[in-house]
PDB file of N, CA and C in Angstrom:
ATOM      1  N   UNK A   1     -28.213  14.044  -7.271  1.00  0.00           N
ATOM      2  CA  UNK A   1     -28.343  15.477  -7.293  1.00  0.00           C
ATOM      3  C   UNK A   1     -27.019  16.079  -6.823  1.00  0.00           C
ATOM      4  N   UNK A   2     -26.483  16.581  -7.409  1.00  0.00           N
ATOM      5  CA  UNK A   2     -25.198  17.597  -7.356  1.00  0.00           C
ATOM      6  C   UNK A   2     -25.420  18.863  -6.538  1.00  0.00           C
ATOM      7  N   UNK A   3     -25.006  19.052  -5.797  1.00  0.00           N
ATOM      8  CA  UNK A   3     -24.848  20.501  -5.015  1.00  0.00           C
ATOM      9  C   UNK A   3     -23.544  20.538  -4.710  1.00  0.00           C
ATOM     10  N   UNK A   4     -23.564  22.145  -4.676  1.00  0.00           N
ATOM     11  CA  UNK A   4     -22.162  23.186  -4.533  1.00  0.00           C
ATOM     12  C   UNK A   4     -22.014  23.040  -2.863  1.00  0.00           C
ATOM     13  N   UNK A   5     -20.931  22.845  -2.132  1.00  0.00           N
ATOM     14  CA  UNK A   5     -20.893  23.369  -0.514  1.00  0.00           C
ATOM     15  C   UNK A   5     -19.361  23.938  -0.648  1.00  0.00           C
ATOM     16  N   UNK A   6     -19.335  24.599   0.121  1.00  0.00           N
ATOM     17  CA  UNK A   6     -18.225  24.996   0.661  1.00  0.00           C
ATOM     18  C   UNK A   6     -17.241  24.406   2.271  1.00  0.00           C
ATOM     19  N   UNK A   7     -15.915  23.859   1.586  1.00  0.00           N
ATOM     20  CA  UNK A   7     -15.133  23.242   2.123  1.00  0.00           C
ATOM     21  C   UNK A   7     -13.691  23.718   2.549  1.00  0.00           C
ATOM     22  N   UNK A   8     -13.011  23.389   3.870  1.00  0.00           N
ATOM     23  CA  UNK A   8     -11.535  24.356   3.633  1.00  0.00           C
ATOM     24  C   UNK A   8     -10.746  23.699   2.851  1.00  0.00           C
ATOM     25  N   UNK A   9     -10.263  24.593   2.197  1.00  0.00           N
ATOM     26  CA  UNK A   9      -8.763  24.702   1.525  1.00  0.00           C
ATOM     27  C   UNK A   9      -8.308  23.269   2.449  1.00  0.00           C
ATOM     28  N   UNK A  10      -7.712  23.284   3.562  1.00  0.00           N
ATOM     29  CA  UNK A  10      -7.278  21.929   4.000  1.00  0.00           C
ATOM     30  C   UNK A  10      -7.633  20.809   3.692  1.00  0.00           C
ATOM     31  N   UNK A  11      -8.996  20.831   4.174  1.00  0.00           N
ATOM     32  CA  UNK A  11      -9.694  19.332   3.586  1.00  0.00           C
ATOM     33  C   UNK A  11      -9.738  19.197   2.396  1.00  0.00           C
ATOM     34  N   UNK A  12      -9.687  19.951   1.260  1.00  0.00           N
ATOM     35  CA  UNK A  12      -9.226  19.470  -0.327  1.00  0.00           C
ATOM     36  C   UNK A  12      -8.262  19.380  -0.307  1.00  0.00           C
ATOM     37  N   UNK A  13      -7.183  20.095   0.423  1.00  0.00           N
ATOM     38  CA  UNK A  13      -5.852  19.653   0.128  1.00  0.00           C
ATOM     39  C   UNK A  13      -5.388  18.087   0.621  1.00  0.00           C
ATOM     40  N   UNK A  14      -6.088  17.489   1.714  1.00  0.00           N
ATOM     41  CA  UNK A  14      -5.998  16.185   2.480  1.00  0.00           C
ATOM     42  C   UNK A  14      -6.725  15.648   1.296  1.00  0.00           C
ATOM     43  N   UNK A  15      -8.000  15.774   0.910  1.00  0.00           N
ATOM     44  CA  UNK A  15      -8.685  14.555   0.112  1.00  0.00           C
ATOM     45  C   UNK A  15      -8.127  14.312  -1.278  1.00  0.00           C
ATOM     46  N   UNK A  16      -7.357  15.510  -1.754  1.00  0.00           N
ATOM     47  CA  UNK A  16      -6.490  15.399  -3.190  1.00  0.00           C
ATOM     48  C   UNK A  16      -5.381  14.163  -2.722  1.00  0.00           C
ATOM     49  N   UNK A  17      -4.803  13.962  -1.367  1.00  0.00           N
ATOM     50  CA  UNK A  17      -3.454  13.671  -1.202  1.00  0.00           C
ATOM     51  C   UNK A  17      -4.017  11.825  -1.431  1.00  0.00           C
ATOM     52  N   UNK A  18      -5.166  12.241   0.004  1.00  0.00           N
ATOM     53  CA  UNK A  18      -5.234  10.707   0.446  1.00  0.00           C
ATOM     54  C   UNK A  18      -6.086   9.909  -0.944  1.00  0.00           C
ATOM     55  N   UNK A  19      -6.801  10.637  -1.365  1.00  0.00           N
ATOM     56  CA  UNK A  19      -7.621   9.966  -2.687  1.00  0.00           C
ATOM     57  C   UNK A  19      -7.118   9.775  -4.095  1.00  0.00           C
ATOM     58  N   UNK A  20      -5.534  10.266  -4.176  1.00  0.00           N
ATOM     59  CA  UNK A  20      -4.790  10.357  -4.861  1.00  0.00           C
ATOM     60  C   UNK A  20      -3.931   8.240  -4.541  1.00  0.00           C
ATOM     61  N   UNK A  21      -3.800   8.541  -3.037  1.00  0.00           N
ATOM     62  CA  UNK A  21      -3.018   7.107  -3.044  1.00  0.00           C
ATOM     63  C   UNK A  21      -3.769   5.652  -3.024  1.00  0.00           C
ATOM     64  N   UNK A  22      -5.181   6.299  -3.120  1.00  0.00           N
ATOM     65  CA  UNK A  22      -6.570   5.295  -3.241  1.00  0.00           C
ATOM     66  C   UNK A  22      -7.065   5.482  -3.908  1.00  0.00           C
ATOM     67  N   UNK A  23      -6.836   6.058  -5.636  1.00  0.00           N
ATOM     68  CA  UNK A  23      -7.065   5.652  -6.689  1.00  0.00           C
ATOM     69  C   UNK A  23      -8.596   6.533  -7.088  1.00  0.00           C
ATOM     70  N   UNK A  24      -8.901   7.670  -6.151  1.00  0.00           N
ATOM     71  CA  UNK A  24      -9.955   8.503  -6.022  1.00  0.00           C
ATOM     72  C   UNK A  24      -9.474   9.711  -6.129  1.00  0.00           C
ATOM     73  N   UNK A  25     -10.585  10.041  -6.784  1.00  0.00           N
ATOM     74  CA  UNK A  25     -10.965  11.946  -7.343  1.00  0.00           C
ATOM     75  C   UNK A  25     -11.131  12.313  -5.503  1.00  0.00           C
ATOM     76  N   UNK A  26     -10.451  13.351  -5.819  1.00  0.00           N
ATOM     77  CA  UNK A  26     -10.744  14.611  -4.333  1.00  0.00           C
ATOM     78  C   UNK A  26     -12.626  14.318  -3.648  1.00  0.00           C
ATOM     79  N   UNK A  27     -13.280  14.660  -4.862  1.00  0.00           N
ATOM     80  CA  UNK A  27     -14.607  14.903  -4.643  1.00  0.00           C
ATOM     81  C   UNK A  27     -15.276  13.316  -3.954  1.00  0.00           C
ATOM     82  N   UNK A  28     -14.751  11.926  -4.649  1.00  0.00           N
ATOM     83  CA  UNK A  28     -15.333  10.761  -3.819  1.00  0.00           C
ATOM     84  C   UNK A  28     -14.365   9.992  -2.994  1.00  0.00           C
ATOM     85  N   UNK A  29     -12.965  10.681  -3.108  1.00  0.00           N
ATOM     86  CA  UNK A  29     -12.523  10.712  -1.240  1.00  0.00           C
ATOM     87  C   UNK A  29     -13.393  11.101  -0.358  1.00  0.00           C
ATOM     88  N   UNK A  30     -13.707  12.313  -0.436  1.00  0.00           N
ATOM     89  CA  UNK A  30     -14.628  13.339   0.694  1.00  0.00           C
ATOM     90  C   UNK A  30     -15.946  12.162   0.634  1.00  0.00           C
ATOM     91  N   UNK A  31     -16.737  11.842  -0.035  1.00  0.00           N
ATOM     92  CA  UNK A  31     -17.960  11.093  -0.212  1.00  0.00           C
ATOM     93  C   UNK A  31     -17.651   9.815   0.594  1.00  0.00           C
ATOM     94  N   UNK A  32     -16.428   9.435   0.428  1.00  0.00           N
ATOM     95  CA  UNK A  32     -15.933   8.371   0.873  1.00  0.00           C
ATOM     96  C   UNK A  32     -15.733   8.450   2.857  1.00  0.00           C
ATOM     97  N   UNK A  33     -15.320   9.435   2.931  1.00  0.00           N
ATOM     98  CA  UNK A  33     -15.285  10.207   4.082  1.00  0.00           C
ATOM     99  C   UNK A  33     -16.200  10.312   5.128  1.00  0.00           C
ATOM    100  N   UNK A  34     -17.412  10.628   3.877  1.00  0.00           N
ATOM    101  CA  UNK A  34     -18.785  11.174   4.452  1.00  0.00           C
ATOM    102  C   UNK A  34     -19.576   9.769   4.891  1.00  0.00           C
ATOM    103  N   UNK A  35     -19.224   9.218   3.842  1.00  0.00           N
ATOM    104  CA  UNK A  35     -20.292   7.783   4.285  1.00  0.00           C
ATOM    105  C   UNK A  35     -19.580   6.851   5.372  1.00  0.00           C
ATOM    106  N   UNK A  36     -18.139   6.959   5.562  1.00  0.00           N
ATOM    107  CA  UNK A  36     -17.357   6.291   7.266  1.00  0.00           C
ATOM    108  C   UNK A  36     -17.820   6.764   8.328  1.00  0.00           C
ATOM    109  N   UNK A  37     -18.155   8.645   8.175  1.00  0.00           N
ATOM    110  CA  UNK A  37     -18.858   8.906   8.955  1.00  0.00           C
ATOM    111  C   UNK A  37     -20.092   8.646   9.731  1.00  0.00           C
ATOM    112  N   UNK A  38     -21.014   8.755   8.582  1.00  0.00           N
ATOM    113  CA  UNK A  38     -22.303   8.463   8.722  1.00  0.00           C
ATOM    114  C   UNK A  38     -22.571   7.349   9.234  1.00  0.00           C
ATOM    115  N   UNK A  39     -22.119   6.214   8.717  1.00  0.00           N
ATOM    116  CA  UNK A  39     -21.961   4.678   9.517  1.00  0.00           C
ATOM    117  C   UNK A  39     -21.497   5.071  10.929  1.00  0.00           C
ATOM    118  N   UNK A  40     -20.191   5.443  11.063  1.00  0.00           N
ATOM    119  CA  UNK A  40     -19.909   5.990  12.928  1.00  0.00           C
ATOM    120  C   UNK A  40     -20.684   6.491  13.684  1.00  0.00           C
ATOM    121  N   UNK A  41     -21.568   7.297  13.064  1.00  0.00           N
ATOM    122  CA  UNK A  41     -22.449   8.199  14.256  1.00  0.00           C
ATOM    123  C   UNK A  41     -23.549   7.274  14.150  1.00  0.00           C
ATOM    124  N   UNK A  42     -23.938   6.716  13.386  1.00  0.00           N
ATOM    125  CA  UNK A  42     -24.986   5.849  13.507  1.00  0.00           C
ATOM    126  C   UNK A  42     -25.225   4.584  13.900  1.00  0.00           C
ATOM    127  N   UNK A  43     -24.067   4.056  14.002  1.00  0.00           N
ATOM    128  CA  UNK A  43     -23.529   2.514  14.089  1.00  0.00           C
ATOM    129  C   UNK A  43     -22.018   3.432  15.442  1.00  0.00           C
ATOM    130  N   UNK A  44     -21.927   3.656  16.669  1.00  0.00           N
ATOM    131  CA  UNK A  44     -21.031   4.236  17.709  1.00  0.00           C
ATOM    132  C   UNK A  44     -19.939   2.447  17.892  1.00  0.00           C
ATOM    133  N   UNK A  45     -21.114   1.801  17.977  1.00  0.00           N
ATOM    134  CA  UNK A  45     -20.337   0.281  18.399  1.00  0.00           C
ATOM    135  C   UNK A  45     -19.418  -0.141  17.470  1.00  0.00           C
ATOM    136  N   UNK A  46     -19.245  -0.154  15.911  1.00  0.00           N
ATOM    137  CA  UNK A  46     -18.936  -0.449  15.172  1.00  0.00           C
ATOM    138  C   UNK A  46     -17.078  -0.097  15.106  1.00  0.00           C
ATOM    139  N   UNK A  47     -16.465  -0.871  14.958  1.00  0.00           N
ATOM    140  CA  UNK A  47     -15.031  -0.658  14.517  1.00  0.00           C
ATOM    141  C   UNK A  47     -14.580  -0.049  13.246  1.00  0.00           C
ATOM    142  N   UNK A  48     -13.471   0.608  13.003  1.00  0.00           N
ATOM    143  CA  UNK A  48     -13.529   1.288  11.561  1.00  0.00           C
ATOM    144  C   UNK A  48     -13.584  -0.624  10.728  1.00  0.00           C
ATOM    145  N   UNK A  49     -12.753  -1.498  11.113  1.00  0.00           N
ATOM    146  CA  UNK A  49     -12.876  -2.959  10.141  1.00  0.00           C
ATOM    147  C   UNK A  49     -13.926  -3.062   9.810  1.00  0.00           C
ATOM    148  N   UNK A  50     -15.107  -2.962  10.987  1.00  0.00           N
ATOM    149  CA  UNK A  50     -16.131  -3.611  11.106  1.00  0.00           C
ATOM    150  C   UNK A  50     -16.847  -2.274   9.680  1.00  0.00           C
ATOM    151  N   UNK A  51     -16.786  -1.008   9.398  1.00  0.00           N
ATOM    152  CA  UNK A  51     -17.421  -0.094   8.831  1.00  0.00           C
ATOM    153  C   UNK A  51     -17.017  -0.387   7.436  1.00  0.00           C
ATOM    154  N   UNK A  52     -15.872  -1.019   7.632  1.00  0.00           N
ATOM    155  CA  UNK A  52     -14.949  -1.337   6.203  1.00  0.00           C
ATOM    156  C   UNK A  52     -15.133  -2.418   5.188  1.00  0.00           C
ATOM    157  N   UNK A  53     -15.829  -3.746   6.324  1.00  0.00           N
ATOM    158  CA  UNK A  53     -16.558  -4.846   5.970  1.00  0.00           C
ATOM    159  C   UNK A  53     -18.108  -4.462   5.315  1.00  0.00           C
ATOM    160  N   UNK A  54     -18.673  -3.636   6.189  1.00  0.00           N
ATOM    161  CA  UNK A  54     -20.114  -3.466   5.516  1.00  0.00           C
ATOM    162  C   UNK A  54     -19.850  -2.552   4.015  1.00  0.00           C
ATOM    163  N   UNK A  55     -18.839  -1.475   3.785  1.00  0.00           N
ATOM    164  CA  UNK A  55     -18.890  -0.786   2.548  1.00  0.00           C
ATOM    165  C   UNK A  55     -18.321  -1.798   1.585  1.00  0.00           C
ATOM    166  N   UNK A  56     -17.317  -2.737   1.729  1.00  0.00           N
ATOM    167  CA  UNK A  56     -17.114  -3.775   0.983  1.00  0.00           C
ATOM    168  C   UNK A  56     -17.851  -5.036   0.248  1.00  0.00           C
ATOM    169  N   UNK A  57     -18.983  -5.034   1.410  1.00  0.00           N
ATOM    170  CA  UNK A  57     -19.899  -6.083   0.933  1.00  0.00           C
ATOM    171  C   UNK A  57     -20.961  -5.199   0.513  1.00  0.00           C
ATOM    172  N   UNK A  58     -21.648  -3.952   0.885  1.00  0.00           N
ATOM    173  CA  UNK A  58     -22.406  -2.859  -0.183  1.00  0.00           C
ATOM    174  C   UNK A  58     -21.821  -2.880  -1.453  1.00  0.00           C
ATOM    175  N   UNK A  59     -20.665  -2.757  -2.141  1.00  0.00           N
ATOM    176  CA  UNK A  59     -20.103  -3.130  -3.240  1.00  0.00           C
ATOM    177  C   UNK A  59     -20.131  -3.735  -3.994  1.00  0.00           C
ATOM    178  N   UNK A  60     -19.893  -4.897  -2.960  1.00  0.00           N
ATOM    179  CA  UNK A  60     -19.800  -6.741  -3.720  1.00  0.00           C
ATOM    180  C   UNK A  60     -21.382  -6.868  -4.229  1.00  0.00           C
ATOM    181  N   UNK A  61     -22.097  -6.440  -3.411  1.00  0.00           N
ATOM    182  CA  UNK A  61     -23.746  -6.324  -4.094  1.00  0.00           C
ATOM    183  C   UNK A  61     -24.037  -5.917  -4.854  1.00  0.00           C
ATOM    184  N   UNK A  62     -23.453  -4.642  -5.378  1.00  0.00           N
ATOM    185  CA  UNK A  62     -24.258  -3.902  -5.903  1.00  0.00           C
ATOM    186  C   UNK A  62     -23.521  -4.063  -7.239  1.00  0.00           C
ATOM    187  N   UNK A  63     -22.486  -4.496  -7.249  1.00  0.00           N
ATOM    188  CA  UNK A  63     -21.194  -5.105  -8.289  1.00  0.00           C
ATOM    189  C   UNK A  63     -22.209  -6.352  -8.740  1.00  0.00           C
ATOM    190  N   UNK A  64     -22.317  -7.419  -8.235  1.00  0.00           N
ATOM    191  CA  UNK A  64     -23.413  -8.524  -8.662  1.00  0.00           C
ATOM    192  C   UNK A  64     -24.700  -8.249  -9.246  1.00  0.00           C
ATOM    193  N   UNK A  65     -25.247  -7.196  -8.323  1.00  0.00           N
ATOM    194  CA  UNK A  65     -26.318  -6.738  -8.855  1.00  0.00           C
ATOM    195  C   UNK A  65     -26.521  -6.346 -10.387  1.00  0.00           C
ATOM    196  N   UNK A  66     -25.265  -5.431 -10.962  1.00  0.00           N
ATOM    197  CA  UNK A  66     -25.175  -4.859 -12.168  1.00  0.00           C
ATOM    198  C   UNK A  66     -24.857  -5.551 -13.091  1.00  0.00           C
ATOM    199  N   UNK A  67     -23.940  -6.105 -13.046  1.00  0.00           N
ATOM    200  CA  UNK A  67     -23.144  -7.062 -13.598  1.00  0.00           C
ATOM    201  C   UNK A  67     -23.407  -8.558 -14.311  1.00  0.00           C
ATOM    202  N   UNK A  68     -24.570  -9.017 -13.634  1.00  0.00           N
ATOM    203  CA  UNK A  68     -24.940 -10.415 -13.820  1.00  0.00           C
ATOM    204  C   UNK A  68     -25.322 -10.327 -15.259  1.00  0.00           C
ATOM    205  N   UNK A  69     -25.199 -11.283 -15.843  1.00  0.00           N
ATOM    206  CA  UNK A  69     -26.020 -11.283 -17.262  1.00  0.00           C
ATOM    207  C   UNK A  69     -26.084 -12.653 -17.382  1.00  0.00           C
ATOM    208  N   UNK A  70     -27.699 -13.064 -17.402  1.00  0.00           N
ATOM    209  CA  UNK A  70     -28.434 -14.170 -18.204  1.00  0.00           C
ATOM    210  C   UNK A  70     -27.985 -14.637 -19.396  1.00  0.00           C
ATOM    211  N   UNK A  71     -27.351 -16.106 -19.683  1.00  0.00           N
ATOM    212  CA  UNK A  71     -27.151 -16.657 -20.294  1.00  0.00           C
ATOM    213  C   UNK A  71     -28.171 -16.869 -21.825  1.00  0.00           C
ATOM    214  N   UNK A  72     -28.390 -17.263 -22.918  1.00  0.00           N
ATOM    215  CA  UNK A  72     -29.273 -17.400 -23.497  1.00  0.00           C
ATOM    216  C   UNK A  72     -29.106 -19.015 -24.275  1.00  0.00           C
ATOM    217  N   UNK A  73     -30.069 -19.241 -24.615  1.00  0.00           N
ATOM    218  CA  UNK A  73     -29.916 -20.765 -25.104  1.00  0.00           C
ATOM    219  C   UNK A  73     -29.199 -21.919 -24.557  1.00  0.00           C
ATOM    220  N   UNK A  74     -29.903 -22.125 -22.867  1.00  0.00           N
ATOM    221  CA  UNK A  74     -28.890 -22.770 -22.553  1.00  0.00           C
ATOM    222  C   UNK A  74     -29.134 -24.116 -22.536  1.00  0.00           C
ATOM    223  N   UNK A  75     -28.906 -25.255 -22.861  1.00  0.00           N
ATOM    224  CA  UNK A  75     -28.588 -26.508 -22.790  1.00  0.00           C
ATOM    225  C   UNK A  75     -28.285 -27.375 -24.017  1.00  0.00           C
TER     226      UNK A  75
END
């Protein structure tokens, strides 16, 4: 679901820069942003590595997950 919010001028100007040198649109920098967050306040113990390891292996899953394709006729 898509919704409109309102953001400063700064923080688009930061998420154009930094999501620009990480290969990301402005809009899933910020998303990207949002979900380091969300892990931090929820996970306080956690190291940014340690936040960096779990979105990496959420990935690697969900990358496997999609991706796999069943062989046919096999032997």
């Amino acid at each position: 679901m898509a919704t409109t919010i309102k953001l400063s001028d700064q923080l688009i100007r930061e998420a154009k820069t930094v999501g620009q040198a990480m290969s990301r649109s402005a809009p899933k920098q910020l998303e990207h942003w949002a979900r380091i967050g969300r892990i931090a306040e929820e996970n306080p113990e956690l190291t940014y590595s340690e936040i960096q390891g779990i979105l990496l292996a959420e990935q690697e899953r969900e990358d496997e997950l999609t991706d796999y394709t069943f062989l046919s006729g096999a032997g």
